[in-house]
C-alpha atoms as a PDB file:
ATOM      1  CA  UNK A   1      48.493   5.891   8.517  1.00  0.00           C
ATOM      2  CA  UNK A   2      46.886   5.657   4.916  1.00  0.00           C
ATOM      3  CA  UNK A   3      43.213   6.408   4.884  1.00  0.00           C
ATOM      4  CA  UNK A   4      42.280   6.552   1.252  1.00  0.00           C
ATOM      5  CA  UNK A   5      39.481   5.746  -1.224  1.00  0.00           C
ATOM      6  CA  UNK A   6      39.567   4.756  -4.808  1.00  0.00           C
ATOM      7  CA  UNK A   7      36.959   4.725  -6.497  1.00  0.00           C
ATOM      8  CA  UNK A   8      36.601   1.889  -9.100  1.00  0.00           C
ATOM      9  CA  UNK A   9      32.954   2.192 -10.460  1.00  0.00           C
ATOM     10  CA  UNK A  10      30.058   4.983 -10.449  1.00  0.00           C
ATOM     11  CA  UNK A  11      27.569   4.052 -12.441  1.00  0.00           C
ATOM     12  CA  UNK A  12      23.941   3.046 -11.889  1.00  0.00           C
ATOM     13  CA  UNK A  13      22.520  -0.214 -13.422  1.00  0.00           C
ATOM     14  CA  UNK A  14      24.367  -1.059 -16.572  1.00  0.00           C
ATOM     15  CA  UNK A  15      28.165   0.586 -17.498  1.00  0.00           C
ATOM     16  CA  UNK A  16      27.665   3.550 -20.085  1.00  0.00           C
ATOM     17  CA  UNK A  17      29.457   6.752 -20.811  1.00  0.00           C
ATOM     18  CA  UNK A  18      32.513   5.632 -19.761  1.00  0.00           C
ATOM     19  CA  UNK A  19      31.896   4.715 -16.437  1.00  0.00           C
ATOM     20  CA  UNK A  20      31.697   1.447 -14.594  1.00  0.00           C
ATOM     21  CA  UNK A  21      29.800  -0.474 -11.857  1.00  0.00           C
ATOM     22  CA  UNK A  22      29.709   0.254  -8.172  1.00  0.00           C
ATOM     23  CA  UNK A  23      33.189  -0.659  -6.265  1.00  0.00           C
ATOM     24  CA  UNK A  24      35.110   0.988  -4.090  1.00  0.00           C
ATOM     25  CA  UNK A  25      38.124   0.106  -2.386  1.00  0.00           C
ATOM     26  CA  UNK A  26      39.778   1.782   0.893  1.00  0.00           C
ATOM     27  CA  UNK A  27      43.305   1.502   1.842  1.00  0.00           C
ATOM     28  CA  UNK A  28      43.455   1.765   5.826  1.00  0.00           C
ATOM     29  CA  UNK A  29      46.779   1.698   6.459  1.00  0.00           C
ATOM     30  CA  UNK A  30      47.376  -1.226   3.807  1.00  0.00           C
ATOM     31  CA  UNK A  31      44.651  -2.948   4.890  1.00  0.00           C
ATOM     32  CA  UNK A  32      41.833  -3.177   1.953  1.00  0.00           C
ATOM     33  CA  UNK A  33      38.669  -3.299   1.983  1.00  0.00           C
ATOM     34  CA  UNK A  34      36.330  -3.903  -1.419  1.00  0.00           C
ATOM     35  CA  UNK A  35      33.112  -2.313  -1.096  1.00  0.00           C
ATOM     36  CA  UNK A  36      30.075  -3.482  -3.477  1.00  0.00           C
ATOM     37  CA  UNK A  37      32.092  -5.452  -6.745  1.00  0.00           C
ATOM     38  CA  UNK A  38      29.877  -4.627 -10.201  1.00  0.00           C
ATOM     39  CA  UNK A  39      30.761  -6.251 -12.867  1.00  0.00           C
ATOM     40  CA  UNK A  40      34.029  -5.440 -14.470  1.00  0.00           C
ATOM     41  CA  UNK A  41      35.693  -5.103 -10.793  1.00  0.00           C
ATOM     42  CA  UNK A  42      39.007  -6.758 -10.745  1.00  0.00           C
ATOM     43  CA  UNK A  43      39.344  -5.035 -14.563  1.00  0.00           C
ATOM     44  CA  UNK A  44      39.480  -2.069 -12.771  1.00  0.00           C
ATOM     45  CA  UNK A  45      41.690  -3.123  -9.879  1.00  0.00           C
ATOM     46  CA  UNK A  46      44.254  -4.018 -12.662  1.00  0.00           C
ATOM     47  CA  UNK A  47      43.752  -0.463 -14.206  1.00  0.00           C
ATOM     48  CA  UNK A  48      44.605   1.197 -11.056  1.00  0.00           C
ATOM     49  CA  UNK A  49      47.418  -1.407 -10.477  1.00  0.00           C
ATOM     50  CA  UNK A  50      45.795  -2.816  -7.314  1.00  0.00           C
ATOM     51  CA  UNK A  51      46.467  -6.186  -6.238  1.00  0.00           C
ATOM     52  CA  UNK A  52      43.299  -8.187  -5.681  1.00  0.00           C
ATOM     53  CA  UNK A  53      45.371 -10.457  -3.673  1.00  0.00           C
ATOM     54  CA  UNK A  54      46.111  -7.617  -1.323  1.00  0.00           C
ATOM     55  CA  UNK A  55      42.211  -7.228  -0.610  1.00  0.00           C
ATOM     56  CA  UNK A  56      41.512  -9.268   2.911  1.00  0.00           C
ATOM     57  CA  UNK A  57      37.530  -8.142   3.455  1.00  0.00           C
ATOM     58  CA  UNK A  58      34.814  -7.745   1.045  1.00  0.00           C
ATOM     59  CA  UNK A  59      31.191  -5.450   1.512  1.00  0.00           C
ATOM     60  CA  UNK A  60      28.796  -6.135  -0.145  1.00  0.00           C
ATOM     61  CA  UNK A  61      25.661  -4.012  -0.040  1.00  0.00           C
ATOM     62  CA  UNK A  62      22.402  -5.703  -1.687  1.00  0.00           C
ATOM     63  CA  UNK A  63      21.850  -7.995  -4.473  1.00  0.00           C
ATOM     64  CA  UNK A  64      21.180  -5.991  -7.062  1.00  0.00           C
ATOM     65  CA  UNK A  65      23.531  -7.628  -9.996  1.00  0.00           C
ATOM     66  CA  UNK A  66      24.963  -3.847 -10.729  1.00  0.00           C
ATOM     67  CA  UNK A  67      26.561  -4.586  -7.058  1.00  0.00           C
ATOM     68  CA  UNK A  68      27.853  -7.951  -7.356  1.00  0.00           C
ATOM     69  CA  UNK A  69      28.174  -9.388 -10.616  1.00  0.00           C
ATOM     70  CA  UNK A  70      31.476  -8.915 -10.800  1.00  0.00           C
ATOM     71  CA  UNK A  71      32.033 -11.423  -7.446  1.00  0.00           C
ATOM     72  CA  UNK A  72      32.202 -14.653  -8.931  1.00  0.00           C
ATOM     73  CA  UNK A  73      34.467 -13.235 -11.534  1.00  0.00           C
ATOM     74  CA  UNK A  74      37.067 -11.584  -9.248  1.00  0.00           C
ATOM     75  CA  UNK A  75      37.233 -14.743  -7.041  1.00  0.00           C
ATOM     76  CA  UNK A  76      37.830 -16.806  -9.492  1.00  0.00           C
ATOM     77  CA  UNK A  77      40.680 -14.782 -10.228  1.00  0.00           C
ATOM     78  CA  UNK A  78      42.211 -15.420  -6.963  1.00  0.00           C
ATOM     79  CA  UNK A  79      41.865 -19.067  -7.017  1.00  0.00           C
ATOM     80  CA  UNK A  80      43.654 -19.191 -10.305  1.00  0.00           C
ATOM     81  CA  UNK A  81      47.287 -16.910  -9.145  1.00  0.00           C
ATOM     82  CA  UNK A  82      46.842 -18.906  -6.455  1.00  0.00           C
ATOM     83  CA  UNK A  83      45.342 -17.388  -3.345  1.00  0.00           C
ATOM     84  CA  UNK A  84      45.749 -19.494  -0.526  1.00  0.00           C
ATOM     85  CA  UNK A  85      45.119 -16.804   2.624  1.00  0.00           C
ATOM     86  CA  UNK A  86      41.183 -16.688   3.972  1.00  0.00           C
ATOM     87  CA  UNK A  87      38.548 -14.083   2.549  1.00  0.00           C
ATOM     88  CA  UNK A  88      36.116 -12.530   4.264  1.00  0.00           C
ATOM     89  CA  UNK A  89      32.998 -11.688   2.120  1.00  0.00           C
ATOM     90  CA  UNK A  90      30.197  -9.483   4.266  1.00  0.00           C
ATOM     91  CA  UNK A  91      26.757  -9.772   2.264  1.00  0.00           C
ATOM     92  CA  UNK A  92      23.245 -10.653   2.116  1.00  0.00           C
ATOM     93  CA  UNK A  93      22.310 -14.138   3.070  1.00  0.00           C
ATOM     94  CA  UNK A  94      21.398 -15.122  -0.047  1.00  0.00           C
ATOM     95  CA  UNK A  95      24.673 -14.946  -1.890  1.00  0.00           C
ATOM     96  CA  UNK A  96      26.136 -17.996  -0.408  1.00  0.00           C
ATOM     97  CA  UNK A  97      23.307 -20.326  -2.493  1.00  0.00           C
ATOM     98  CA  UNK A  98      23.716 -18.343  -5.249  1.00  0.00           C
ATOM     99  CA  UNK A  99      27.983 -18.483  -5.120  1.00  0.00           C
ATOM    100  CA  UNK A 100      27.437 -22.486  -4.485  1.00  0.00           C
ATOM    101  CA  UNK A 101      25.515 -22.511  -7.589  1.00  0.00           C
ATOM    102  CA  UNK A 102      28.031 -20.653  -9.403  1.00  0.00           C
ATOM    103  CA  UNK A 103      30.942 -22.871  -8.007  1.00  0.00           C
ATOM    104  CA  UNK A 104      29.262 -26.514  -8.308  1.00  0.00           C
ATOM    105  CA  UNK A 105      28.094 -25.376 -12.434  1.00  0.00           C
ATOM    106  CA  UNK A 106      31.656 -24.650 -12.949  1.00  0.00           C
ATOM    107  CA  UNK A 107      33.113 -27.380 -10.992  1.00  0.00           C
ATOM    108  CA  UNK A 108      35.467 -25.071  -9.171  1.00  0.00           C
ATOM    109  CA  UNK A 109      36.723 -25.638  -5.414  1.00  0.00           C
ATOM    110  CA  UNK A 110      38.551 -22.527  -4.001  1.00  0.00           C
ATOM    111  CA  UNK A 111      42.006 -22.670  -3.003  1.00  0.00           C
ATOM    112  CA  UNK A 112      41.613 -20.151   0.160  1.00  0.00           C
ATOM    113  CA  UNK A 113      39.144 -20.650   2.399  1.00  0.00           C
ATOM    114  CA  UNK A 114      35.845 -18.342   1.936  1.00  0.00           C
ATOM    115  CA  UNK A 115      34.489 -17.059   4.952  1.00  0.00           C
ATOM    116  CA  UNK A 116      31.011 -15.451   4.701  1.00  0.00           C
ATOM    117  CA  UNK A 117      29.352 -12.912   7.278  1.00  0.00           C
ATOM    118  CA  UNK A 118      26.004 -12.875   6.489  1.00  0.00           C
ATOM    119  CA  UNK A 119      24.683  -9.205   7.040  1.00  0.00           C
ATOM    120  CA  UNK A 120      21.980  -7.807   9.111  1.00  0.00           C
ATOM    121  CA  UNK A 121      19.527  -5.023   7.787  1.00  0.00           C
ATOM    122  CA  UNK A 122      17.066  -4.259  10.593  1.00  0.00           C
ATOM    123  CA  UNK A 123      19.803  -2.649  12.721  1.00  0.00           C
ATOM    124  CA  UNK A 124      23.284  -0.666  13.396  1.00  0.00           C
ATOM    125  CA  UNK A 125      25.816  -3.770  13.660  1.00  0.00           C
ATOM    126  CA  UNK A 126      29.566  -4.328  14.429  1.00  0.00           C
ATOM    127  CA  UNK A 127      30.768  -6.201  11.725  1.00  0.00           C
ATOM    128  CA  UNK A 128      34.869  -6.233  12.292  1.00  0.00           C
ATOM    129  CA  UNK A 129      36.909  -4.263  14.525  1.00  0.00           C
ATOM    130  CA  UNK A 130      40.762  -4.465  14.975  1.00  0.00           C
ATOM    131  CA  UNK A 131      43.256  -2.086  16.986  1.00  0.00           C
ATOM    132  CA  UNK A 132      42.639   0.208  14.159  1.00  0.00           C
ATOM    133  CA  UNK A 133      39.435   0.347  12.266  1.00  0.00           C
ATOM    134  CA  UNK A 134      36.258  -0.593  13.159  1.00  0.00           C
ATOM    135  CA  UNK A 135      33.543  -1.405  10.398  1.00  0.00           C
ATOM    136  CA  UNK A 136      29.611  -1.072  11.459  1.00  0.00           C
ATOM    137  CA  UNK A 137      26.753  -1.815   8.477  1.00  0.00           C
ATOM    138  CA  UNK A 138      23.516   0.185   8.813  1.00  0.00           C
ATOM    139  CA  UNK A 139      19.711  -0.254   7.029  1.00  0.00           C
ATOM    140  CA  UNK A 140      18.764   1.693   3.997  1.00  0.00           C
ATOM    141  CA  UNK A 141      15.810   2.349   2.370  1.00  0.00           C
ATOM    142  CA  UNK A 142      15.966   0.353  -1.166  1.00  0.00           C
ATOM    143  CA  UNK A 143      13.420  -2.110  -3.177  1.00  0.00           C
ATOM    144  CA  UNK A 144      15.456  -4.639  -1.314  1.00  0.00           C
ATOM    145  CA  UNK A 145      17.279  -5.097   1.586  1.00  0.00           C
ATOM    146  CA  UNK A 146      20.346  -3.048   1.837  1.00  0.00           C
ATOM    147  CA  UNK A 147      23.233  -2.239   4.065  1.00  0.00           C
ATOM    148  CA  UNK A 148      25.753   0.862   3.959  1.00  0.00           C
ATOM    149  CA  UNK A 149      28.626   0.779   5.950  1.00  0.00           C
ATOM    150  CA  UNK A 150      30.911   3.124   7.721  1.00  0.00           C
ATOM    151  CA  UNK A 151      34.641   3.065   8.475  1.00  0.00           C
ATOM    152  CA  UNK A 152      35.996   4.406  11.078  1.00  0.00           C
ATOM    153  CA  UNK A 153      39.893   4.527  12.321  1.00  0.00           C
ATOM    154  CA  UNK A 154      40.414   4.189  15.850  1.00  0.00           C
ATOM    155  CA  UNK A 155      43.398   5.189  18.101  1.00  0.00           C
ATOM    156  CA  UNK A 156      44.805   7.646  14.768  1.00  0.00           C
ATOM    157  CA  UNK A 157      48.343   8.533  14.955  1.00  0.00           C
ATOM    158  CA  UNK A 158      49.306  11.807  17.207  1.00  0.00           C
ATOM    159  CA  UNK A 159      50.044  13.565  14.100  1.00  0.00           C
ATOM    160  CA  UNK A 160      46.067  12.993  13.277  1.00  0.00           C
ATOM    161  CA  UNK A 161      44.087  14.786  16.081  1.00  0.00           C
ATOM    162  CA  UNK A 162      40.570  13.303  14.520  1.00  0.00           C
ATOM    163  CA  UNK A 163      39.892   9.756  13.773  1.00  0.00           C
ATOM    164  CA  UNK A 164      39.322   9.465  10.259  1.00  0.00           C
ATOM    165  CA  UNK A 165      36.195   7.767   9.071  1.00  0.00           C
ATOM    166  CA  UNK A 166      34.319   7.023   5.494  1.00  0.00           C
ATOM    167  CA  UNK A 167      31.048   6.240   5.067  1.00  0.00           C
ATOM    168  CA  UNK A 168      29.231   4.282   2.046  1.00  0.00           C
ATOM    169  CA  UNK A 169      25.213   4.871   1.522  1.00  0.00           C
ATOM    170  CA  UNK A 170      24.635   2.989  -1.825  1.00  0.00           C
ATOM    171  CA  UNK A 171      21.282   2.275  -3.469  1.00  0.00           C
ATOM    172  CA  UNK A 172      18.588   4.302  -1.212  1.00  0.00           C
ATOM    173  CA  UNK A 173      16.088   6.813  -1.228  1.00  0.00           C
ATOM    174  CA  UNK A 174      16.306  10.179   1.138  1.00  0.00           C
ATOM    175  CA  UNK A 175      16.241   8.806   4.454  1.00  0.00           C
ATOM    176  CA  UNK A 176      17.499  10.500   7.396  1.00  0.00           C
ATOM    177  CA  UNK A 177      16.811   7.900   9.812  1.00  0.00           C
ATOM    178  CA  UNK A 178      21.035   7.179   8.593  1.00  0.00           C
ATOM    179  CA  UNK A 179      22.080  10.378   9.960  1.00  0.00           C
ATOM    180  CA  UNK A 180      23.081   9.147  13.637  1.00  0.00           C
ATOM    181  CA  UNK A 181      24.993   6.415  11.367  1.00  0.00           C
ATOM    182  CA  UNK A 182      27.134   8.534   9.615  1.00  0.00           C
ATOM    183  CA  UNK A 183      27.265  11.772  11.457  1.00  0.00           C
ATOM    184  CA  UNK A 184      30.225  13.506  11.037  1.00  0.00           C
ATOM    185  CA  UNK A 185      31.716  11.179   9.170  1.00  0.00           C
ATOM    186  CA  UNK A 186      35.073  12.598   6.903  1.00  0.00           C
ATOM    187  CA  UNK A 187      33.922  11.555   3.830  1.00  0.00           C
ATOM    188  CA  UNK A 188      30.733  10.327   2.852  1.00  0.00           C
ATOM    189  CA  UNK A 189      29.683   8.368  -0.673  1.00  0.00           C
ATOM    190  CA  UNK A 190      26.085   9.006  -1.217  1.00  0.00           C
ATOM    191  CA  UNK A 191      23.960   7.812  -4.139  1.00  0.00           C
ATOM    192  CA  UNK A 192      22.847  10.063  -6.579  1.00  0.00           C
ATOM    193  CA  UNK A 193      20.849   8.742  -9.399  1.00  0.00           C
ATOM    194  CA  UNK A 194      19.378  11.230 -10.633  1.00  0.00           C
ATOM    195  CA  UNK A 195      18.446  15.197 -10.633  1.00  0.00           C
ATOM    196  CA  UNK A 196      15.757  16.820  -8.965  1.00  0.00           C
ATOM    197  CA  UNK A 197      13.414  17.399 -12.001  1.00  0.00           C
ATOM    198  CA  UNK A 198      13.097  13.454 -11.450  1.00  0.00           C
ATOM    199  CA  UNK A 199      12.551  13.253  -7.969  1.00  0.00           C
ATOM    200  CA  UNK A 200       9.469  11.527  -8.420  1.00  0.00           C
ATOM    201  CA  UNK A 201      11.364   8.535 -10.663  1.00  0.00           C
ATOM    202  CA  UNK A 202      13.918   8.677  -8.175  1.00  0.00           C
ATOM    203  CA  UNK A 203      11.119   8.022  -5.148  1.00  0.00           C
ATOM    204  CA  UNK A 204       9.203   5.309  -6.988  1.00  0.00           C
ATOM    205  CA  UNK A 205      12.699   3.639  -7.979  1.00  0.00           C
ATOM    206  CA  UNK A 206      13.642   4.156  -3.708  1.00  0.00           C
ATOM    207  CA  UNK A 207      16.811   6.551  -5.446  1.00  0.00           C
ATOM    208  CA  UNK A 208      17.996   9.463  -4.203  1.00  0.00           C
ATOM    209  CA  UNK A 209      18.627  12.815  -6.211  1.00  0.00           C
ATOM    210  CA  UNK A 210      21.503  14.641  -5.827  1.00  0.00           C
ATOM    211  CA  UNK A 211      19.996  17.909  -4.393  1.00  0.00           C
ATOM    212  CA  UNK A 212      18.448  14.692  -1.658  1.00  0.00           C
ATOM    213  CA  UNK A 213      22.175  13.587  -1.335  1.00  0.00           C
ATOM    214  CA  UNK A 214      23.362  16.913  -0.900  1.00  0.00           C
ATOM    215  CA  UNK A 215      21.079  17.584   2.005  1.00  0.00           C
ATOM    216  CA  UNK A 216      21.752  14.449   4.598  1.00  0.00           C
ATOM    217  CA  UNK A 217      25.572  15.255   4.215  1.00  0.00           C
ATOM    218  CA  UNK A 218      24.641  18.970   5.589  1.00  0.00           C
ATOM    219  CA  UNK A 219      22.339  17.639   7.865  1.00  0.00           C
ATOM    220  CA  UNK A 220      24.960  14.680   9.375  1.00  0.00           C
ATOM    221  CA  UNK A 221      27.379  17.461   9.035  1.00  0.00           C
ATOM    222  CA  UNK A 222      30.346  15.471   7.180  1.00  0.00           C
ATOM    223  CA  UNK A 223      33.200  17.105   6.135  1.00  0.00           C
ATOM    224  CA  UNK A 224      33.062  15.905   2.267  1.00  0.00           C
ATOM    225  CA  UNK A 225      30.590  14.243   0.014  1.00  0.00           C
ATOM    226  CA  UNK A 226      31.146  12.570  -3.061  1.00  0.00           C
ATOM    227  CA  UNK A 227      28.155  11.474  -4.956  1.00  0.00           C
ATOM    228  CA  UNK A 228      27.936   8.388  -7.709  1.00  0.00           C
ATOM    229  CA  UNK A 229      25.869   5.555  -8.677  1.00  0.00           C
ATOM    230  CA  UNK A 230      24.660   7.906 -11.437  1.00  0.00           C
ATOM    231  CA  UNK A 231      21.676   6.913 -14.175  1.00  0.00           C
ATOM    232  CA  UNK A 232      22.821   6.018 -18.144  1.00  0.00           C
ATOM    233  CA  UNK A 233      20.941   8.832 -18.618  1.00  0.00           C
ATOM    234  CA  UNK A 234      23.326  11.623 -17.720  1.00  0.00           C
ATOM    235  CA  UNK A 235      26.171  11.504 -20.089  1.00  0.00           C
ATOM    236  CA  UNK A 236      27.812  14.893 -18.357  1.00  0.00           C
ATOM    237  CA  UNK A 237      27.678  14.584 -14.098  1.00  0.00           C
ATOM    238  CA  UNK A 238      28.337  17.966 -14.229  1.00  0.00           C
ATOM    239  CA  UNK A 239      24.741  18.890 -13.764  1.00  0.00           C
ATOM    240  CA  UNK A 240      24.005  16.496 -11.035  1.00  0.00           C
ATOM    241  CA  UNK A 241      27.651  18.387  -9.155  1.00  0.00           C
ATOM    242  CA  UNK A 242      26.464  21.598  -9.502  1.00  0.00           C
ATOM    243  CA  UNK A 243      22.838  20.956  -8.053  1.00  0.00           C
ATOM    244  CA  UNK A 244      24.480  19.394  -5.012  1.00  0.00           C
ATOM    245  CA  UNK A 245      26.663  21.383  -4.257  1.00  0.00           C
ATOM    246  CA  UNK A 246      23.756  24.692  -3.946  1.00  0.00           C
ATOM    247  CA  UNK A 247      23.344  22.520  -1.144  1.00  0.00           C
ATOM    248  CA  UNK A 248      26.102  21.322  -0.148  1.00  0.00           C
ATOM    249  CA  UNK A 249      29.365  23.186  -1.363  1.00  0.00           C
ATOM    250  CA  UNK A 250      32.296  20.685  -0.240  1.00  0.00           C
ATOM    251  CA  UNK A 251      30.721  17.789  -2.817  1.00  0.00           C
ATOM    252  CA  UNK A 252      32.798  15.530  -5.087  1.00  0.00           C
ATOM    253  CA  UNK A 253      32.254  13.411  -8.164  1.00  0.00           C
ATOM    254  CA  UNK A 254      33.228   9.662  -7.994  1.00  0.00           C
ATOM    255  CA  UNK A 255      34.894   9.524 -10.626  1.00  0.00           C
ATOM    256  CA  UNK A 256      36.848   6.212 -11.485  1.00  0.00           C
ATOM    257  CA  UNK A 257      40.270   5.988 -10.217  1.00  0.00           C
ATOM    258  CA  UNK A 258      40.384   8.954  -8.200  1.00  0.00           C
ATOM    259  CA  UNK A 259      41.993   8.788  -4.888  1.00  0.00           C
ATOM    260  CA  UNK A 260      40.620  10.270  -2.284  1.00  0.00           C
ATOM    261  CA  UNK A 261      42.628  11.088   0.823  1.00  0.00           C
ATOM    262  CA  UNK A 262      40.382  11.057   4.181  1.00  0.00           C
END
């Protein structure tokens, strides 16, 4: 069974340096599921040769535009090759007035049916399950409300003694009350915004540093971390890698169009 991440988009706020805006996509055993779409999404799924079509369930994580913009874009994509199987869209209440808006401006009525989930950010909730993954969203600690999620395979094959599972903290500031969440998780994507001379921008901004997103992964004890969402401000990650991993050794740039097996 495929359990693999590819990562689409890592920076923070605006695209710069060569880098893009949060998405991620995981392939779980050819089922795929977008998680956050920034702007310039479905440019990237076509640069990585990924059929949008293909994607069944979409995660969003708050409403900051560096985490959606790119929605309306990518489903108006589909509705023009001619979708015509349902979408599920996961996301803050909120974005179904602001999609209607979008739609009635442009006059547009979607072929496929769009089915939205509206998410839940005071607690740990089930948000799909299936005979082989089950998807649970979790509260972080942002300027607004905002969900991670985590992934987990169930019944893996024999060959796999461990379920597999990959876990996605975007916009937050250190907070271990996620730990339970995402406790041994196989790989977890973490924030990391900025360096720890600026952990004082990074706590008024409710960011996370890398040396901060360094330290839950040792703490939840996952087996990888890969660290993104990074500021304009750092043209070379490298930095940012080698302060988190003096705390945590087995950490991972995202860097766009990697694939990561879990």
């Amino acid at each position: 069974m495929t359990f693999s991440l590819t990562v689409l988009g890592s920076n923070a706020a605006i695209p710069a340096n060569n880098r893009n805006l949060s998405a991620h996509l995981l392939n779980a055993n050819e089922r795929f599921f977008l998680i956050d779409c920034g702007e310039g999404t479905q440019f990237q799924l076509r640069r990585y040769h990924i059929s949008m079509q293909r994607i069944k369930r979409i995660f969003i994580s708050h409403l900051h535009g560096d985490h959606f913009f790119g929605l309306i874009g990518l489903l108006n994509s589909m509705h023009l090759l001619g979708r015509k199987e349902e979408l599920h869209l996961y996301a803050p209440p909120a974005l179904t007035e602001i999609l209607d808006i979008q739609m009635e401006a442009s006059q547009t009525t979607l072929n496929f049916p769009l089915l939205f989930h509206p998410l839940r950010f005071d607690q740990y909730d089930l948000l799909y399950e299936d005979g082989k993954i089950s998807v649970h969203s979790f509260p972080l600690k942002h300027s607004i409300p905002t969900c991670g999620f985590i992934f987990r395979e169930k019944n893996p094959p024999r060959k796999i003694p461990v379920a597999r599972s990959y876990a996605y903290c975007s916009d937050t500031a250190y907070c271990e009350q996620i730990i339970p969440y995402i406790s041994e998780a196989g790989l977890l994507y973490h924030e990391a915004t900025f360096m720890q001379d600026l952990a004082a921008i990074a706590a008024d901004k409710l960011h996370a540093t890398a040396a901060e997103a360094a330290a839950i992964a040792l703490k939840a004890g996952v087996k990888k971390l890969l660290i993104g969402h990074f500021s304009a401000r750092y043209e070379d990650i490298e930095p940012l890698l080698a302060e988190a991993r003096s705390v945590f050794p087995e950490t991972f740039p995202a860097e766009e169009g990697i694939i990561v097996n879990i």
